[in-house]
PDB file of N, CA and C in Angstrom:
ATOM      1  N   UNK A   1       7.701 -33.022  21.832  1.00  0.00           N
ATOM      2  CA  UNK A   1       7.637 -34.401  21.383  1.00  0.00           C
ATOM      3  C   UNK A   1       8.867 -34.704  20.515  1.00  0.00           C
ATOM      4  N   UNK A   2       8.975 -34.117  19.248  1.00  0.00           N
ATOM      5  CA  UNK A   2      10.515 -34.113  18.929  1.00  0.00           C
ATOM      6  C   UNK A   2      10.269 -32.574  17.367  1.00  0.00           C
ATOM      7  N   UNK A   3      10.859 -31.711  18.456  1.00  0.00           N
ATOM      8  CA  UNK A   3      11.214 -30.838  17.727  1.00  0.00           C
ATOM      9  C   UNK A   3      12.299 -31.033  16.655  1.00  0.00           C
ATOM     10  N   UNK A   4      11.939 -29.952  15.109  1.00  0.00           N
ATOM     11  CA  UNK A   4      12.736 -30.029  14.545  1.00  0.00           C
ATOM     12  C   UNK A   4      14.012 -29.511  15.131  1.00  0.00           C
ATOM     13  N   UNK A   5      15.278 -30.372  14.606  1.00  0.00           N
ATOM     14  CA  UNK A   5      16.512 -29.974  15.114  1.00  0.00           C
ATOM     15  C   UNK A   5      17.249 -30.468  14.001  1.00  0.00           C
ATOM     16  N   UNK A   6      17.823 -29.848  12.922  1.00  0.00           N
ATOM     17  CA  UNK A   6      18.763 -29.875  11.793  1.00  0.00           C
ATOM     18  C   UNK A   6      19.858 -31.013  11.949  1.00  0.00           C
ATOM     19  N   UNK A   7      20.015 -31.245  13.427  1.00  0.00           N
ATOM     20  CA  UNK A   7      21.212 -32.232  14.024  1.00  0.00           C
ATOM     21  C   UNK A   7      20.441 -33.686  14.092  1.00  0.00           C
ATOM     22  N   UNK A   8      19.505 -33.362  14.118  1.00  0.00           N
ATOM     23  CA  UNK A   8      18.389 -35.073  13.797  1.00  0.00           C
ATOM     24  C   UNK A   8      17.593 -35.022  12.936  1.00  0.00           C
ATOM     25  N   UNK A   9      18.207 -34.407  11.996  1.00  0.00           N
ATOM     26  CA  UNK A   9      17.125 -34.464  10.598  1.00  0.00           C
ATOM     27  C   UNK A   9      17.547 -36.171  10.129  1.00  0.00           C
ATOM     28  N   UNK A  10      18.278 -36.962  10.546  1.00  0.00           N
ATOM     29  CA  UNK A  10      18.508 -38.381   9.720  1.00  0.00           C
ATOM     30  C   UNK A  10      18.487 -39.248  10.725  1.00  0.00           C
ATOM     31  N   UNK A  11      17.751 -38.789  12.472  1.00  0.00           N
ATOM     32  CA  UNK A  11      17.796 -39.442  13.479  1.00  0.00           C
ATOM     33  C   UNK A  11      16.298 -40.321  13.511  1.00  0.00           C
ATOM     34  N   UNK A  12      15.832 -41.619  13.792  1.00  0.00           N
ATOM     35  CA  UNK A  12      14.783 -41.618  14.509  1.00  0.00           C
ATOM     36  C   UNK A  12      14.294 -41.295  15.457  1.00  0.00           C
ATOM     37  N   UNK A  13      12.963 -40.647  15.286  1.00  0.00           N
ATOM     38  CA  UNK A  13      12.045 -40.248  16.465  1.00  0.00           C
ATOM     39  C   UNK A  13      11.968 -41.491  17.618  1.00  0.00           C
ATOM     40  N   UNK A  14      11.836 -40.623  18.697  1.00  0.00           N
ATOM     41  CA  UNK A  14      11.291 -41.600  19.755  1.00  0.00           C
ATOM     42  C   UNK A  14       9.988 -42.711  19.918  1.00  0.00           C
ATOM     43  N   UNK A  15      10.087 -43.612  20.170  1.00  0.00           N
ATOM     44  CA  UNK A  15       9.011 -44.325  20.120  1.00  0.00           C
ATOM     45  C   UNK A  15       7.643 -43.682  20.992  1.00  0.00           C
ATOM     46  N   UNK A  16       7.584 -42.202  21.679  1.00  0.00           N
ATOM     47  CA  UNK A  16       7.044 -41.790  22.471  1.00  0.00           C
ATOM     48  C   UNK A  16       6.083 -40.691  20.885  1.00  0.00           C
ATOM     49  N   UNK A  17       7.147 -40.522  20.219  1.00  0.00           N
ATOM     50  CA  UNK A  17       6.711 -39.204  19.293  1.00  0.00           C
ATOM     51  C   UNK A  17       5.912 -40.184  18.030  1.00  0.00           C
ATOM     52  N   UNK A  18       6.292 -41.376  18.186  1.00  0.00           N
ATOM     53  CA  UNK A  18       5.616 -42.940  17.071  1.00  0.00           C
ATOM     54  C   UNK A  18       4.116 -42.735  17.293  1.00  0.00           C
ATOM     55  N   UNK A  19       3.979 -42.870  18.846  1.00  0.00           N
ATOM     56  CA  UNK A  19       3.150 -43.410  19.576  1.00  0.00           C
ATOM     57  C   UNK A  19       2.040 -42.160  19.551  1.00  0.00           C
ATOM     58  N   UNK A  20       2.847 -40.831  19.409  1.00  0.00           N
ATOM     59  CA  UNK A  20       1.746 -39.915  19.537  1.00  0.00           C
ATOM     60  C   UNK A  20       1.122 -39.581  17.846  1.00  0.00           C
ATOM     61  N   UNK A  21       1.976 -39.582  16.928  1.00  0.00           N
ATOM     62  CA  UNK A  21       1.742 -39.643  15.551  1.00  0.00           C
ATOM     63  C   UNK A  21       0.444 -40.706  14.856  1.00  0.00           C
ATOM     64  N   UNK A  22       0.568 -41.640  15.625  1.00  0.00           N
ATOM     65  CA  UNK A  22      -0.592 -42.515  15.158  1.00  0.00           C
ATOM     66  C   UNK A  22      -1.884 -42.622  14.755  1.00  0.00           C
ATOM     67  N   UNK A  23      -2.537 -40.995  15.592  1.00  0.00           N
ATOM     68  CA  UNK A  23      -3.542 -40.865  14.857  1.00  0.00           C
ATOM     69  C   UNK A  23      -3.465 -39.245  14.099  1.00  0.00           C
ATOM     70  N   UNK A  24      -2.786 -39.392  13.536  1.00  0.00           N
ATOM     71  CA  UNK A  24      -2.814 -38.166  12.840  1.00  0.00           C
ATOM     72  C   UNK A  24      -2.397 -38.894  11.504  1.00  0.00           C
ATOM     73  N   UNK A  25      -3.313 -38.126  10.612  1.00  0.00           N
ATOM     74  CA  UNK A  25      -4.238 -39.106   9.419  1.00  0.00           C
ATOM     75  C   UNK A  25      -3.814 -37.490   8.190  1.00  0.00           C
ATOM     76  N   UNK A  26      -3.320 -37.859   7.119  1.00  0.00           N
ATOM     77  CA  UNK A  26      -3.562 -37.060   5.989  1.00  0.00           C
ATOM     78  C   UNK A  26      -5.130 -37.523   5.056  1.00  0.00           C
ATOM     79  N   UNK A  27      -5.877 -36.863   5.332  1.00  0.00           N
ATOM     80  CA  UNK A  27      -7.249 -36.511   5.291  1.00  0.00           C
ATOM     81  C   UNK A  27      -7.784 -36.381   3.579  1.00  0.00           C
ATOM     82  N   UNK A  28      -6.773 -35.869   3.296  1.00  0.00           N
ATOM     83  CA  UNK A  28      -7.144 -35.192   1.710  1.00  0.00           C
ATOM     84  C   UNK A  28      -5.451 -34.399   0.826  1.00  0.00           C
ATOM     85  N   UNK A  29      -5.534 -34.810  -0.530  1.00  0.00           N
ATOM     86  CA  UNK A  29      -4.389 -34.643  -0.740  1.00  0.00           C
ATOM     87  C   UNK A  29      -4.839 -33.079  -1.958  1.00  0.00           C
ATOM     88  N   UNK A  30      -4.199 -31.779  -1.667  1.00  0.00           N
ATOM     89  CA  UNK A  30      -3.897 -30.843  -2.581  1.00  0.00           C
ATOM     90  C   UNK A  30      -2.929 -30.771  -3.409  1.00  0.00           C
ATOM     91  N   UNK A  31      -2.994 -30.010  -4.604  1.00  0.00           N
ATOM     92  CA  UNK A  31      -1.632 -30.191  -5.176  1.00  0.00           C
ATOM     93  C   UNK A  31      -1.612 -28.270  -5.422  1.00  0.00           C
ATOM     94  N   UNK A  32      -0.683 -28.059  -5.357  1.00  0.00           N
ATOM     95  CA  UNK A  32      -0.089 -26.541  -5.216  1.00  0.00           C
ATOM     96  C   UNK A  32       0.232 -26.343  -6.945  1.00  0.00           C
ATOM     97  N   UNK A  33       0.805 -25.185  -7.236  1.00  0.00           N
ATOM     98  CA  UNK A  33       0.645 -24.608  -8.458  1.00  0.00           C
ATOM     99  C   UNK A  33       2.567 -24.161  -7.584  1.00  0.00           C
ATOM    100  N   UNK A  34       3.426 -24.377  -9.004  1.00  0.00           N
ATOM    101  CA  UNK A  34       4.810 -24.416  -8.748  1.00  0.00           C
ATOM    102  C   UNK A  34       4.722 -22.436  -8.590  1.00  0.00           C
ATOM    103  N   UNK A  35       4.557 -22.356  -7.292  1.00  0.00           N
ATOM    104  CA  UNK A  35       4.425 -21.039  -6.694  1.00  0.00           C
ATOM    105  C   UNK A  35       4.947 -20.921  -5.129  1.00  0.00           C
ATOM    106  N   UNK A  36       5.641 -19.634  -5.486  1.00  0.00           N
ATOM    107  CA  UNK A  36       6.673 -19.528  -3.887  1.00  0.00           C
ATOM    108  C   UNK A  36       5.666 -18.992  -3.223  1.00  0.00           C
ATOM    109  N   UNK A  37       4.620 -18.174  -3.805  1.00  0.00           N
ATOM    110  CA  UNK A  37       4.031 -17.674  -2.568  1.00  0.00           C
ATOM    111  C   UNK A  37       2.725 -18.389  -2.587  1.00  0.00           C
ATOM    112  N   UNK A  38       2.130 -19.515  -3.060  1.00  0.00           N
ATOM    113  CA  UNK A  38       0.862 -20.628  -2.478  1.00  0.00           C
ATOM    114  C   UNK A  38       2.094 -21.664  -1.792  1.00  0.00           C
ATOM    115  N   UNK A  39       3.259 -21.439  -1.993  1.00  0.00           N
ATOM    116  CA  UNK A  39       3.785 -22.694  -0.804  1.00  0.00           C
ATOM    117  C   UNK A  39       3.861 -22.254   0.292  1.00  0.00           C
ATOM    118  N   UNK A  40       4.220 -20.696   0.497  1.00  0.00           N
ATOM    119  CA  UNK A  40       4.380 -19.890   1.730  1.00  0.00           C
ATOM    120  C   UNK A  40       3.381 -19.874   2.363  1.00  0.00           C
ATOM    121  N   UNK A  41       2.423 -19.754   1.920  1.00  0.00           N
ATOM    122  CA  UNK A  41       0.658 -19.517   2.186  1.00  0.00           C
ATOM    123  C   UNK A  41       0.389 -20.959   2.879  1.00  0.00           C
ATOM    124  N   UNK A  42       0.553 -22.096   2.172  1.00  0.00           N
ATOM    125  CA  UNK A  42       0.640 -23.220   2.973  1.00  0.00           C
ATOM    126  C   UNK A  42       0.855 -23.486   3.941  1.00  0.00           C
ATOM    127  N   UNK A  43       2.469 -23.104   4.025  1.00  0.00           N
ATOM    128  CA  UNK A  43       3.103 -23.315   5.386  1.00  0.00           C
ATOM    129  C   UNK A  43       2.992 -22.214   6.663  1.00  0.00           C
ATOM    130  N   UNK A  44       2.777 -21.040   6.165  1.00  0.00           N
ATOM    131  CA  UNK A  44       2.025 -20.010   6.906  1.00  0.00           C
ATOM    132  C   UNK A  44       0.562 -20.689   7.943  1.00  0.00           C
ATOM    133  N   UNK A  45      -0.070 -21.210   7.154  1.00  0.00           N
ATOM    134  CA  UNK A  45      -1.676 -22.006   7.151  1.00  0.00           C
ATOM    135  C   UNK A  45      -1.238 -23.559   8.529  1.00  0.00           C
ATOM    136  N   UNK A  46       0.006 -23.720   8.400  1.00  0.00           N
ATOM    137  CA  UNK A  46       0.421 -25.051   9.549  1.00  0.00           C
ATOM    138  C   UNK A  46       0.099 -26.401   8.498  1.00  0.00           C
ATOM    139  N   UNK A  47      -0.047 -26.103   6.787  1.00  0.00           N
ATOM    140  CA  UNK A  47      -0.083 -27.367   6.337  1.00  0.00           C
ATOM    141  C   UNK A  47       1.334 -28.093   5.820  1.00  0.00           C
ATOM    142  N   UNK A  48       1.214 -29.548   6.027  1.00  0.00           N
ATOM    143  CA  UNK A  48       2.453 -30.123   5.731  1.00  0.00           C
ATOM    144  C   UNK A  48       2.641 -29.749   4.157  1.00  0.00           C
ATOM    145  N   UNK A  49       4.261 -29.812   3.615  1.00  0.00           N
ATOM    146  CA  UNK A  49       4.184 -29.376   1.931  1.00  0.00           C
ATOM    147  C   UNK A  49       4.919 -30.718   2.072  1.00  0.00           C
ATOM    148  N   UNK A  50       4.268 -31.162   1.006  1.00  0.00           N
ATOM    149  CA  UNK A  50       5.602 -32.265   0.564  1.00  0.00           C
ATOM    150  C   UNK A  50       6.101 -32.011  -0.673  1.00  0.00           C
ATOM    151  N   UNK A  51       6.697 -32.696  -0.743  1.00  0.00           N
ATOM    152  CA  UNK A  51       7.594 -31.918  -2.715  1.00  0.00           C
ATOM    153  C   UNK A  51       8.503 -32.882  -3.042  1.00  0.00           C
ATOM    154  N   UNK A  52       8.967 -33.110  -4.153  1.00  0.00           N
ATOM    155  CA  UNK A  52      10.247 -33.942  -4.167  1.00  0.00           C
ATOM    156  C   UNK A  52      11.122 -32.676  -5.513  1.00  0.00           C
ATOM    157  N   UNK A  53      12.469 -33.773  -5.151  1.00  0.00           N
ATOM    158  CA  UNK A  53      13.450 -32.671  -6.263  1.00  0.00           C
ATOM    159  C   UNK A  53      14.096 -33.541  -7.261  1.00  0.00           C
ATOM    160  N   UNK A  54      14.339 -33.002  -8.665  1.00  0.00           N
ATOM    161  CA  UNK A  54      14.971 -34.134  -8.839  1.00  0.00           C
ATOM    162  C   UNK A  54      16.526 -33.271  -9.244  1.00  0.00           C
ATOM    163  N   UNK A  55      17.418 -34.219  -8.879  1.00  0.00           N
ATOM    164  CA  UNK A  55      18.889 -34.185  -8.745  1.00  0.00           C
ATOM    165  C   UNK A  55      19.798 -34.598  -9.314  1.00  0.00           C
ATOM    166  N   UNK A  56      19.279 -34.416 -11.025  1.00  0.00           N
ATOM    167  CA  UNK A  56      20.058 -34.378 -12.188  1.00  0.00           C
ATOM    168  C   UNK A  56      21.302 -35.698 -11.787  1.00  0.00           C
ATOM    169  N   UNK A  57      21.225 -36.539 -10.747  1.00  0.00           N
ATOM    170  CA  UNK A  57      22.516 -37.397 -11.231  1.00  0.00           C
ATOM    171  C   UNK A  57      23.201 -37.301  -9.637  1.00  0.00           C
ATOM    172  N   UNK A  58      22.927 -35.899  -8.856  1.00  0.00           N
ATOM    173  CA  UNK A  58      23.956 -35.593  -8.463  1.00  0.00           C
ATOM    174  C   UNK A  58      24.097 -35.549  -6.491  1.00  0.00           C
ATOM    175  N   UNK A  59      23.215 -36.691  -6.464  1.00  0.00           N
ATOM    176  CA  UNK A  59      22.789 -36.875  -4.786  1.00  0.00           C
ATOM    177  C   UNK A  59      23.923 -37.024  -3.989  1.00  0.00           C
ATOM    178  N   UNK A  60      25.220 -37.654  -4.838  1.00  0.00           N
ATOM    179  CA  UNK A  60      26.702 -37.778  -4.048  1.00  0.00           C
ATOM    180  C   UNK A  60      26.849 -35.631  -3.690  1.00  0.00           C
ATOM    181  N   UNK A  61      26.468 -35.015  -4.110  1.00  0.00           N
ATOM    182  CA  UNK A  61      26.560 -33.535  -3.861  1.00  0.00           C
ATOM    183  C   UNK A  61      25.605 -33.376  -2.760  1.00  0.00           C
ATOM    184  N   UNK A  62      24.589 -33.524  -2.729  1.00  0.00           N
ATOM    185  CA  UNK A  62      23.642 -33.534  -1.540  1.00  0.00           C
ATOM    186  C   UNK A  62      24.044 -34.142  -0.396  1.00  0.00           C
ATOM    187  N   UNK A  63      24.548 -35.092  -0.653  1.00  0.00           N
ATOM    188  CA  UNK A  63      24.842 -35.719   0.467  1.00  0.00           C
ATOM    189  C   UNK A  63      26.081 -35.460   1.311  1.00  0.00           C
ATOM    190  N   UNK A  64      26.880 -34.196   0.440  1.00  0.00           N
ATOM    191  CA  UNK A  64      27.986 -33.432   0.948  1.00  0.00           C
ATOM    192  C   UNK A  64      27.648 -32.198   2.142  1.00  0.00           C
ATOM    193  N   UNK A  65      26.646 -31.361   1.310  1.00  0.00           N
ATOM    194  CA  UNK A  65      25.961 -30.704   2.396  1.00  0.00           C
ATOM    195  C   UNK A  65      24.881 -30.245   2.220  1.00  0.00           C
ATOM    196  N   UNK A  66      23.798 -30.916   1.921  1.00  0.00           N
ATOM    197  CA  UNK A  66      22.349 -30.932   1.751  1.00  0.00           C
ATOM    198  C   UNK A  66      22.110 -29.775   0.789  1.00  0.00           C
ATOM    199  N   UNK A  67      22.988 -29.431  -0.162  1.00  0.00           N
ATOM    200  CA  UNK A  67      22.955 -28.436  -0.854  1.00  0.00           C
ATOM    201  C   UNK A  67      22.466 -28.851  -2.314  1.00  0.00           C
ATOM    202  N   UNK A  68      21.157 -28.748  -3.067  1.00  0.00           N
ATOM    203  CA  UNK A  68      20.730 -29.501  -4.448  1.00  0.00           C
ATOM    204  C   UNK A  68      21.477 -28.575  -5.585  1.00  0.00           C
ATOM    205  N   UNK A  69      22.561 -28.771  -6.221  1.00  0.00           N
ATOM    206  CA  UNK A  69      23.513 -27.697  -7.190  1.00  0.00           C
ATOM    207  C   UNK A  69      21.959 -27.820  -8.454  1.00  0.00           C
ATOM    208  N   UNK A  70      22.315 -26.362  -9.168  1.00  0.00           N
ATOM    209  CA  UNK A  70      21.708 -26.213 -10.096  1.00  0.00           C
ATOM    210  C   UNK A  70      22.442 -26.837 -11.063  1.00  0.00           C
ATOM    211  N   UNK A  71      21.829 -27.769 -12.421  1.00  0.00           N
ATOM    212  CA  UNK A  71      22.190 -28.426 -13.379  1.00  0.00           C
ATOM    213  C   UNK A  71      23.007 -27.681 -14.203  1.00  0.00           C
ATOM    214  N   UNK A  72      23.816 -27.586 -14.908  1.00  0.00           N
ATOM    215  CA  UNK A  72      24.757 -27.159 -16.214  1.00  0.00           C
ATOM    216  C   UNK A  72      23.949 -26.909 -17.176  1.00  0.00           C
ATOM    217  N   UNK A  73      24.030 -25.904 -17.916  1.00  0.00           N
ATOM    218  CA  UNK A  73      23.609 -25.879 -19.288  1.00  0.00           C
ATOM    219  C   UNK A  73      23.161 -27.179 -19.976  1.00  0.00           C
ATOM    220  N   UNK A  74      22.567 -28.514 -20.709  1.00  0.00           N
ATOM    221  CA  UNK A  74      22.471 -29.402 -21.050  1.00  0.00           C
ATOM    222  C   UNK A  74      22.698 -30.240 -20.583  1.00  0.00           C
ATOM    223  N   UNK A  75      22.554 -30.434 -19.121  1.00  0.00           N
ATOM    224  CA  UNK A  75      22.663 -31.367 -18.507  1.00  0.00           C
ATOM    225  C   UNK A  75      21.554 -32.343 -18.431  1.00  0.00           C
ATOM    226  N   UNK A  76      21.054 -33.693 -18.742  1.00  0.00           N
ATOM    227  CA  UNK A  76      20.570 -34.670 -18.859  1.00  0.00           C
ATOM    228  C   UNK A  76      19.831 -35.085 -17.402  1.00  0.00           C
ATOM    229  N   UNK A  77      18.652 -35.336 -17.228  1.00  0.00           N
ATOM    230  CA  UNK A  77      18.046 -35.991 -15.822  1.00  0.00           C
ATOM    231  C   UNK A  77      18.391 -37.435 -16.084  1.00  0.00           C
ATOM    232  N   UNK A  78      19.189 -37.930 -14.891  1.00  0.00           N
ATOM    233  CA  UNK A  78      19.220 -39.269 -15.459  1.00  0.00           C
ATOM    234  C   UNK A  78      17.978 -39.980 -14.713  1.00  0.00           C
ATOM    235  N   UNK A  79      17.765 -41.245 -15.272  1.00  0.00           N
ATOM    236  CA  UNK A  79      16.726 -42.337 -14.778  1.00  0.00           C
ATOM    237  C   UNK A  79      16.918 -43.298 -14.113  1.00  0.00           C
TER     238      UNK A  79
END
């Protein structure tokens, strides 16, 4: 239907893969414990993880090569 492919990670899906998504329903929401191995366990399990990051300022870097740099010593989250 539309496999992940790193080369269309910023592509839209087909209106075929729209069409099949429609009934697939997030049911109930968990929240994980900031742990590498209950996220592994997750995704091991076939459940979706969602997560967000935050990026100290610095998304013009991400957007170089999807790479999130670790912050500087005293570096500020901006708002």
């Amino acid at each position: 239907m539309w496999p992940y492919d790193i080369k269309k990670v910023n592509e839209r899906p087909s209106d075929e893969a729209y069409e099949a998504a429609k009934n697939n329903w997030m049911t109930r929401l968990l929240r994980l414990k900031v742990d590498l191995n209950e996220m592994k366990t997750c995704l091991t399990q076939e459940y979706p993880l969602i997560f967000g990051v935050k990026t100290f300022g610095l998304r013009h870097k991400v957007k170089e090569n999807g790479i999130v740099p670790m912050p500087k010593p005293g570096e500020k989250m901006r708002r």
